[in-house]
Protein backbone atom coordinates (compact mmCIF):
# COMPACT_ATOMS: atom_id res chain seq x y z
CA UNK A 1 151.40 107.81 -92.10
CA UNK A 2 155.13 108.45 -90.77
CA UNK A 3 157.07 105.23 -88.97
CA UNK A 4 156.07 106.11 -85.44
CA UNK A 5 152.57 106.37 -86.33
CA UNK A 6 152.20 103.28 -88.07
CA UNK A 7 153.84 101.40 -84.97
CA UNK A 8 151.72 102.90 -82.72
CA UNK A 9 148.89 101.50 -84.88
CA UNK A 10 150.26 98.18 -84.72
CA UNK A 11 150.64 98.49 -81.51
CA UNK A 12 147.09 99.25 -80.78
CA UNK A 13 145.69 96.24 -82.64
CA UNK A 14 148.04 94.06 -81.76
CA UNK A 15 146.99 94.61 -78.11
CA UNK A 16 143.29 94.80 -78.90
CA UNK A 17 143.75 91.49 -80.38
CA UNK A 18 145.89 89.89 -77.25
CA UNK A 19 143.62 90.98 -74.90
CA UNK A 20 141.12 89.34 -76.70
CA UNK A 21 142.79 85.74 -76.97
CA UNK A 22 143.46 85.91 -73.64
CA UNK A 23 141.92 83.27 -71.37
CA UNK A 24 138.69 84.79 -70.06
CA UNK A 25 138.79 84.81 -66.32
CA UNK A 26 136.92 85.91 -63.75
CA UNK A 27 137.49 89.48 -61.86
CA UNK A 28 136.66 89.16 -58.26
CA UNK A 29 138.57 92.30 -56.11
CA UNK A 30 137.00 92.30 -52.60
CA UNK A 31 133.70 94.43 -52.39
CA UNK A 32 132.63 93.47 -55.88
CA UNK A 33 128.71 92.99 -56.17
CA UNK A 34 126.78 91.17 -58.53
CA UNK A 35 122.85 91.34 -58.77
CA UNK A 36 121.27 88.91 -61.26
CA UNK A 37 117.47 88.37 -61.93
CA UNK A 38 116.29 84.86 -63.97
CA UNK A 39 112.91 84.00 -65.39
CA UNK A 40 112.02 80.62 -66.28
CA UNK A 41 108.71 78.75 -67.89
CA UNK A 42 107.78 75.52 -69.50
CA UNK A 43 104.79 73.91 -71.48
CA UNK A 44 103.53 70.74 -71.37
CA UNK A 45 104.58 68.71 -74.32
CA UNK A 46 100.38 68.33 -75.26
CA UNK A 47 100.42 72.36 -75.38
CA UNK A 48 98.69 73.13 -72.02
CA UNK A 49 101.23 75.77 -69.79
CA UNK A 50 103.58 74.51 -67.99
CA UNK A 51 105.30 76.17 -64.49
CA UNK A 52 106.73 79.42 -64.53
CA UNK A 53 109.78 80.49 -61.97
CA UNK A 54 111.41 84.37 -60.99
CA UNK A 55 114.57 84.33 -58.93
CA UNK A 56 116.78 87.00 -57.99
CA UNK A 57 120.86 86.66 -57.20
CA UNK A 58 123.11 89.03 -55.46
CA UNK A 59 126.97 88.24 -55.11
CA UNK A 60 129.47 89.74 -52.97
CA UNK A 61 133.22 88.98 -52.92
CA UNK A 62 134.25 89.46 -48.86
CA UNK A 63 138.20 88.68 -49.10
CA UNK A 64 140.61 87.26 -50.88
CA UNK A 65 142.64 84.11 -50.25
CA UNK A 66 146.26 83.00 -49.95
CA UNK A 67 145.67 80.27 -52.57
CA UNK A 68 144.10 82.93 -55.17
CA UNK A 69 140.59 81.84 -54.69
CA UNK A 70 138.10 84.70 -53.21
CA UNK A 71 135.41 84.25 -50.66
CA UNK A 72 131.75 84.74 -52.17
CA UNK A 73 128.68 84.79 -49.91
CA UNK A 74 125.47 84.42 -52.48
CA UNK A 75 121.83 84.83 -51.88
CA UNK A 76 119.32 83.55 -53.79
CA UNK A 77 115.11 84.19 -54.01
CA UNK A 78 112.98 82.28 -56.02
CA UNK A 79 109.11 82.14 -56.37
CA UNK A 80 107.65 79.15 -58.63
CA UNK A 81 104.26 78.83 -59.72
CA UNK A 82 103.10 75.11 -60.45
CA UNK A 83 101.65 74.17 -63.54
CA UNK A 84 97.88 74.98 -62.91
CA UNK A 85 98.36 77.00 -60.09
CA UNK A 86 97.08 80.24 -59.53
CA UNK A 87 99.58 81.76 -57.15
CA UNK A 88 103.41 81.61 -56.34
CA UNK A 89 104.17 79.36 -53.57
CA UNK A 90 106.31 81.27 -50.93
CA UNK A 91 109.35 82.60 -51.85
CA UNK A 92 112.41 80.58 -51.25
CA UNK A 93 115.56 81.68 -50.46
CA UNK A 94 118.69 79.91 -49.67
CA UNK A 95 122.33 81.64 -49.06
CA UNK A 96 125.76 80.47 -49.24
CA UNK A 97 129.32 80.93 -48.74
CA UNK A 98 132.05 79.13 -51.22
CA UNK A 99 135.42 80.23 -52.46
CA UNK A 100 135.55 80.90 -55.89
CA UNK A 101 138.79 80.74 -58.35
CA UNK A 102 139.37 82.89 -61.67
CA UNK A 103 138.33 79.59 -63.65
CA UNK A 104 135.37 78.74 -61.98
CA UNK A 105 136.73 76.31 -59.73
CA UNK A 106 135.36 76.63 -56.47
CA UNK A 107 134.82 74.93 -52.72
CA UNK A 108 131.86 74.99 -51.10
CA UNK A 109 129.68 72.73 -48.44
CA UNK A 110 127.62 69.67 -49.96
CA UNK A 111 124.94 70.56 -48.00
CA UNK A 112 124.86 74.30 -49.36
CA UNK A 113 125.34 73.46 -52.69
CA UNK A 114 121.83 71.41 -52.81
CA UNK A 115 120.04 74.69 -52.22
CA UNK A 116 122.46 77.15 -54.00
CA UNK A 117 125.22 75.88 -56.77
CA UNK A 118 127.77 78.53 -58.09
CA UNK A 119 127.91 76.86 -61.60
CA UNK A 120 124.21 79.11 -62.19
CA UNK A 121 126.66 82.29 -62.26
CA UNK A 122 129.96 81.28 -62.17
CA UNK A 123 130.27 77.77 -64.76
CA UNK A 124 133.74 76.20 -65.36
CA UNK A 125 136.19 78.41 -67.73
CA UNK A 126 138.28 76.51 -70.28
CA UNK A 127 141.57 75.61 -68.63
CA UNK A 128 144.30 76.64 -71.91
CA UNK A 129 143.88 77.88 -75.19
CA UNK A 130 143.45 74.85 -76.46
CA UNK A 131 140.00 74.43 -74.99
CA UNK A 132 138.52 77.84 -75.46
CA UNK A 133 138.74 76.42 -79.15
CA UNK A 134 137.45 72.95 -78.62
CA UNK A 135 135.93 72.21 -75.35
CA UNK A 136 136.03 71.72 -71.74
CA UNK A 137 134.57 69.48 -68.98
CA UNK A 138 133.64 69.73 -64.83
CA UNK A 139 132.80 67.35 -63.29
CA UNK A 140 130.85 67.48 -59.47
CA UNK A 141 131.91 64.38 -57.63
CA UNK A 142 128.95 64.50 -55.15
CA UNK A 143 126.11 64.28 -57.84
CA UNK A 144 128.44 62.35 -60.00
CA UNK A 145 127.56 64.73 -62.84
CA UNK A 146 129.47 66.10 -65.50
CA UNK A 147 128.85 69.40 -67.52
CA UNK A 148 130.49 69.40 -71.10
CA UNK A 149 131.40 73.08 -72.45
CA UNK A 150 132.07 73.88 -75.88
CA UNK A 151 133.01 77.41 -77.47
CA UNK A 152 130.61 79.23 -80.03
CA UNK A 153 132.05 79.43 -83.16
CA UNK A 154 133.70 83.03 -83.52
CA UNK A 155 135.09 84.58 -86.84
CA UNK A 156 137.45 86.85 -85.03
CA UNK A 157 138.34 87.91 -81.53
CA UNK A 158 135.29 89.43 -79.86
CA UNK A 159 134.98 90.57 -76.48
CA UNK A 160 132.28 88.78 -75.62
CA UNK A 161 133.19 84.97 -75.53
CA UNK A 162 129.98 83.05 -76.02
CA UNK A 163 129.62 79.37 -75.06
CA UNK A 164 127.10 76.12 -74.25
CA UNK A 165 127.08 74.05 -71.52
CA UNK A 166 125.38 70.79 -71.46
CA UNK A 167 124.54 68.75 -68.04
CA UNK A 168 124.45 64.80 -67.55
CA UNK A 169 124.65 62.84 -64.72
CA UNK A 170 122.40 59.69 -63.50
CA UNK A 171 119.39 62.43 -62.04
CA UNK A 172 119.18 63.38 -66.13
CA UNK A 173 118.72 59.41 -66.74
CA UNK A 174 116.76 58.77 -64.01
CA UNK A 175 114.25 61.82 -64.62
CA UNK A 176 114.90 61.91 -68.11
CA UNK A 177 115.93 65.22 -68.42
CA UNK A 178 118.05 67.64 -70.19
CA UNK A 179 119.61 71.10 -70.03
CA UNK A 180 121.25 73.60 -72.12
CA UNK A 181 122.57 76.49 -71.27
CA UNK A 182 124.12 79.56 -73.93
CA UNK A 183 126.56 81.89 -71.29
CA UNK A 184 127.71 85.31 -72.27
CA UNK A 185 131.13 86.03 -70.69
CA UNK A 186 132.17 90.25 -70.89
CA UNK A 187 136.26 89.47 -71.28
CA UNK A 188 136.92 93.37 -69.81
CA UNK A 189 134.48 93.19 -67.04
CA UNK A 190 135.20 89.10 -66.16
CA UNK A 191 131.94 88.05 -65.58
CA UNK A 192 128.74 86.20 -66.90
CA UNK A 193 126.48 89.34 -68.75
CA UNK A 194 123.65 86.80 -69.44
CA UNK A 195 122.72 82.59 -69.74
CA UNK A 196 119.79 81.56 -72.23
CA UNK A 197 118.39 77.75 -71.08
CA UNK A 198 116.92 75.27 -72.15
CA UNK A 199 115.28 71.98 -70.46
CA UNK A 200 113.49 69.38 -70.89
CA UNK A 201 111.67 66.40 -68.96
CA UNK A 202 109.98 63.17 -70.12
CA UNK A 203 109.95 61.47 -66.19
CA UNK A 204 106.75 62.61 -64.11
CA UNK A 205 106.45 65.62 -66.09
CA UNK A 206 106.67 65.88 -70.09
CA UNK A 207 107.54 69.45 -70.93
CA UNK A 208 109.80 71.73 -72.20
CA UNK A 209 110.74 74.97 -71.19
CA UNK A 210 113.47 77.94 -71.70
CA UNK A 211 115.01 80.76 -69.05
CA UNK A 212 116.89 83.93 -69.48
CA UNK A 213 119.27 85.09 -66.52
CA UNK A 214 120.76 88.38 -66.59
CA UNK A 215 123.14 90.77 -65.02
CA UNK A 216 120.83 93.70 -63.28
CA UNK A 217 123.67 95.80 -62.17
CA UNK A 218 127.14 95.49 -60.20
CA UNK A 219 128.03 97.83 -57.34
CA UNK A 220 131.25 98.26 -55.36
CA UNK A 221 130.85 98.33 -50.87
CA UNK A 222 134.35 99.24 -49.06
CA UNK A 223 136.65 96.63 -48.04
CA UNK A 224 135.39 97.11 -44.37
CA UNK A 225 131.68 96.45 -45.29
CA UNK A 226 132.84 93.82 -47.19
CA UNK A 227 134.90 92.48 -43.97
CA UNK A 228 131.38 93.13 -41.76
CA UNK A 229 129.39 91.41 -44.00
CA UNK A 230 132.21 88.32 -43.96
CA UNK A 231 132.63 88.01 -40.42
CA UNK A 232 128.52 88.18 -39.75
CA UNK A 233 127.36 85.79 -42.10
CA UNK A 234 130.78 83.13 -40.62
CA UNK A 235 128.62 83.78 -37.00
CA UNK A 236 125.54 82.79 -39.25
CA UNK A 237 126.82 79.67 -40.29
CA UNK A 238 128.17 78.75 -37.47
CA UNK A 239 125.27 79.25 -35.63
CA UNK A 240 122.99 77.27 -38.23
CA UNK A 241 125.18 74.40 -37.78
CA UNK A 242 125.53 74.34 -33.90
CA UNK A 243 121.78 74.77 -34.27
CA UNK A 244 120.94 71.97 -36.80
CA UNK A 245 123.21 69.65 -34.40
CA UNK A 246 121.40 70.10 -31.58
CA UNK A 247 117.96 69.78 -33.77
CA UNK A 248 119.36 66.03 -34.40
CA UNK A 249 119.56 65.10 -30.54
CA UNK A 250 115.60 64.72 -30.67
CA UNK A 251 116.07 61.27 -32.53
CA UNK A 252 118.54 60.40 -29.80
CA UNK A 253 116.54 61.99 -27.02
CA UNK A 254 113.34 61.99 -27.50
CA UNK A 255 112.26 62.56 -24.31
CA UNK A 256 114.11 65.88 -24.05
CA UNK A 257 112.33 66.71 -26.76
CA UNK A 258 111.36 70.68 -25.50
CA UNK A 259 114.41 70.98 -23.59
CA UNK A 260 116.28 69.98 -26.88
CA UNK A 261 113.91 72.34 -28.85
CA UNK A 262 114.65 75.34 -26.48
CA UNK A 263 118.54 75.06 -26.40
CA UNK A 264 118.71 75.05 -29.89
CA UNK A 265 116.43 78.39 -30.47
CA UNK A 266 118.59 79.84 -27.59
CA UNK A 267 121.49 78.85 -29.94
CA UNK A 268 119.84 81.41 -32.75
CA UNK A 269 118.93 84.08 -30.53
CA UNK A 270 122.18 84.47 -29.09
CA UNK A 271 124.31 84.56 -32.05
CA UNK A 272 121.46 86.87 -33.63
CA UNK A 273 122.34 89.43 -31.38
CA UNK A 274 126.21 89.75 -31.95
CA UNK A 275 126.17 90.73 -36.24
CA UNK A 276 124.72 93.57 -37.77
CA UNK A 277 124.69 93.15 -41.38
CA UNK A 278 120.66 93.77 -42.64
CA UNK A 279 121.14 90.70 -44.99
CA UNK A 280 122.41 88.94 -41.99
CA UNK A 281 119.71 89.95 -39.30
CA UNK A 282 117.50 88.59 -42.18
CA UNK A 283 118.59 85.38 -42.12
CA UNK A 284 118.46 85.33 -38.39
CA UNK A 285 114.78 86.05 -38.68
CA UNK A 286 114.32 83.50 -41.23
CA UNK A 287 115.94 80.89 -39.53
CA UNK A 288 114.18 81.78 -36.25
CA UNK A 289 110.97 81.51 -37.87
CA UNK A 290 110.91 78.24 -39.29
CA UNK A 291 111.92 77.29 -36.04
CA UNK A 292 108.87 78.05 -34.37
CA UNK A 293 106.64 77.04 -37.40
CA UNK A 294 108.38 73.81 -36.74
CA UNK A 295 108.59 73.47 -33.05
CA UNK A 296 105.03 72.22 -32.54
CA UNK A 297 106.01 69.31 -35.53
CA UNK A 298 109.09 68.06 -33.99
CA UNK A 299 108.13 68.27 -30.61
CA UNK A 300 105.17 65.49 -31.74
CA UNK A 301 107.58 63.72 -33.60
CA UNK A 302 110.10 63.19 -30.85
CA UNK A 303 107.32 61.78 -28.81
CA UNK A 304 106.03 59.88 -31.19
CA UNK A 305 109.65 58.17 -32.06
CA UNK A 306 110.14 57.85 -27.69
CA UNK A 307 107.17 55.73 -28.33
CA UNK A 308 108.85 52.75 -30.09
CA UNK A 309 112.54 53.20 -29.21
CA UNK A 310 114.24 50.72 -27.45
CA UNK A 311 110.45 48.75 -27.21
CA UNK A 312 109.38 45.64 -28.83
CA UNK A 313 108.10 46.05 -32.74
CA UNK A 314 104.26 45.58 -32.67
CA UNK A 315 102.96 42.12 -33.30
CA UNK A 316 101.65 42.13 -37.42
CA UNK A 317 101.18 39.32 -39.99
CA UNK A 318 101.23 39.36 -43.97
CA UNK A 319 101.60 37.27 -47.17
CA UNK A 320 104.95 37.10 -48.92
CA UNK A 321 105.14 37.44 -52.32
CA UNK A 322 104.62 33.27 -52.80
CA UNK A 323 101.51 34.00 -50.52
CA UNK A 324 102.64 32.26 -47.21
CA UNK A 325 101.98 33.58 -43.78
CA UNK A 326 104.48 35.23 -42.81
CA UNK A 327 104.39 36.55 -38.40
CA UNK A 328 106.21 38.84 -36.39
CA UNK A 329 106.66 36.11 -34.30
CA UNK A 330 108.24 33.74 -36.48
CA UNK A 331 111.14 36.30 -36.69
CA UNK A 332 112.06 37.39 -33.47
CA UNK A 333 115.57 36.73 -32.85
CA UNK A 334 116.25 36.17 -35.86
CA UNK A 335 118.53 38.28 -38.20
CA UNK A 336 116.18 39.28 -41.40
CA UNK A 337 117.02 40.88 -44.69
């Protein structure tokens, strides 16, 4: 092997072997779509079957941001069978915008994050070198929860970086629960190939159970579909929450109740007209149809709550817990805790 051979050799491992001690980091150029399918089941801890889930993911980056972060729009469907059951309940499916960053960080609405969190597909990356050796924590401030990530042990640079993450917060004291999860990060690709779980509950339920999530297939959409399907699902959201406002006036206006009612499906149907994204239009229809499954139920709530507001609490009488009379009447006017 002559000198300039031999360097190119070096050269070649030596960048093999960079590439692989780099940082892994997610890849998220604009039009980038992810579809991921999970399956989940448990057992009762006395041996009888447990529940059994099936959800499906697909993730599309829309733009990129000033501050390097890129806008995602997810949507999620899961069907979950009860333990004993005999059928799925209905499928549910829940969708939601957040900005992601190449380590995982990522902003997104409280109230969306109940239904959907990122951290399924896209969990906290270790920060420096010296945590993709050791470990790594994130922490969610609204749950007060904190998920502790350490490496896999690893011989030699691979380009797969393999690692656990372990959950803990007061609803895994309260519930008594536990969760594992094994992720499988592709360093050339930047993204999550695969997550093996595991779970636990001792609260209510006492079972165990595992899940396998996996990466389907990944597609590319032009920047300008990517831009339609952005702007569309922003006229979603903002329609959802004009619509959810208006919703609330029925506790404040009861009596109103089916002008309320109508003014906020008016609120749906209008904005439903301007996008034309299919996933969109979907969620249009979705949203529109709980509505009127609903109407009927808040309609008789609102009249029931116009009933009592602002009026006189009925007359009752009890015990307390020494086993004195205790009267409505004896406490009117007075402050009671």
């Amino acid at each position: 092997m002559n000198h300039l051979t031999r360097l190119v050799a070096l050269c070649f491992v030596a960048t093999t072997v960079c590439a692989a001690d780099d940082l892994p980091r997610y890849q998220l150029p604009v039009g980038r779509v992810l579809h991921y399918s999970a399956q989940g089941s448990s057992k009762e801890n006395n041996g009888a079957p447990g529940s059994r889930s099936r959800s499906t993911w697909q993730l599309t980056v829309v733009d990129n941001n000033s501050d390097g972060s890129a806008r995602v729009i997810a949507r999620s469907g899961m069907t979950y069978t009860p333990a004993g059951a005999n059928a799925d309940m209905p499928e549910r499916v829940s969708t939601a915008a957040f900005d992601l960053y190449p380590d995982g960080r990522y902003r997104i609405d409280p109230q969306q994050a109940i239904r959907l969190s990122p951290q399924s597909i896209f969990p906290r990356l270790p920060g420096d070198a010296n945590q993709a050796k050791t470990q790594w924590q994130d922490d969610v401030d609204w749950t007060g929860s904190r998920t502790t990530y350490a490496p896999q042990a690893a011989d030699k640079p691979t380009a797969e970086f393999a690692f656990t993450a372990v959950q803990d917060g007061p609803t895994n004291r309260i519930y008594i629960t536990t969760h594992k999860s094994t992720f499988h990060f592709d360093r050339a690709r930047g993204v999550v190939t695969k997550v093996d779980g595991e779970f636990s509950q001792d609260w209510g339920f006492h079972q165990k159970g595992t899940s396998e999530m996996k990466l389907d297939k990944e597609e590319t959409i032009p920047a300008d579909q990517a831009a339609d399907l952005a702007r569309d699902y922003a006229t979603f959201r903002d329609a959802a929450t004009r619509y959810n406002k208006t919703m609330e006036g029925l506790h404040d206006e009861p009596a109103r109740g089916q002008e309320i009612i109508d003014a906020a499906k008016a609120i749906l149907t209008s904005a439903a007209d301007k996008v034309q994204h299919q996933d969109v239009k979907r969620e249009f229809a979705d949203k529109l149809q709980q509505h009127d499954q609903y109407a009927k139920y808040s309609l008789e709530e609102a009249k029931r709550f116009a009933d009592v507001l602002n009026k006189p609490a009925a007359d009752w009488s009890a015990k307390d817990l020494d086993g004195k009379p205790l009267a409505a009447r004896d406490l009117r006017g007075k402050v009671v805790v």
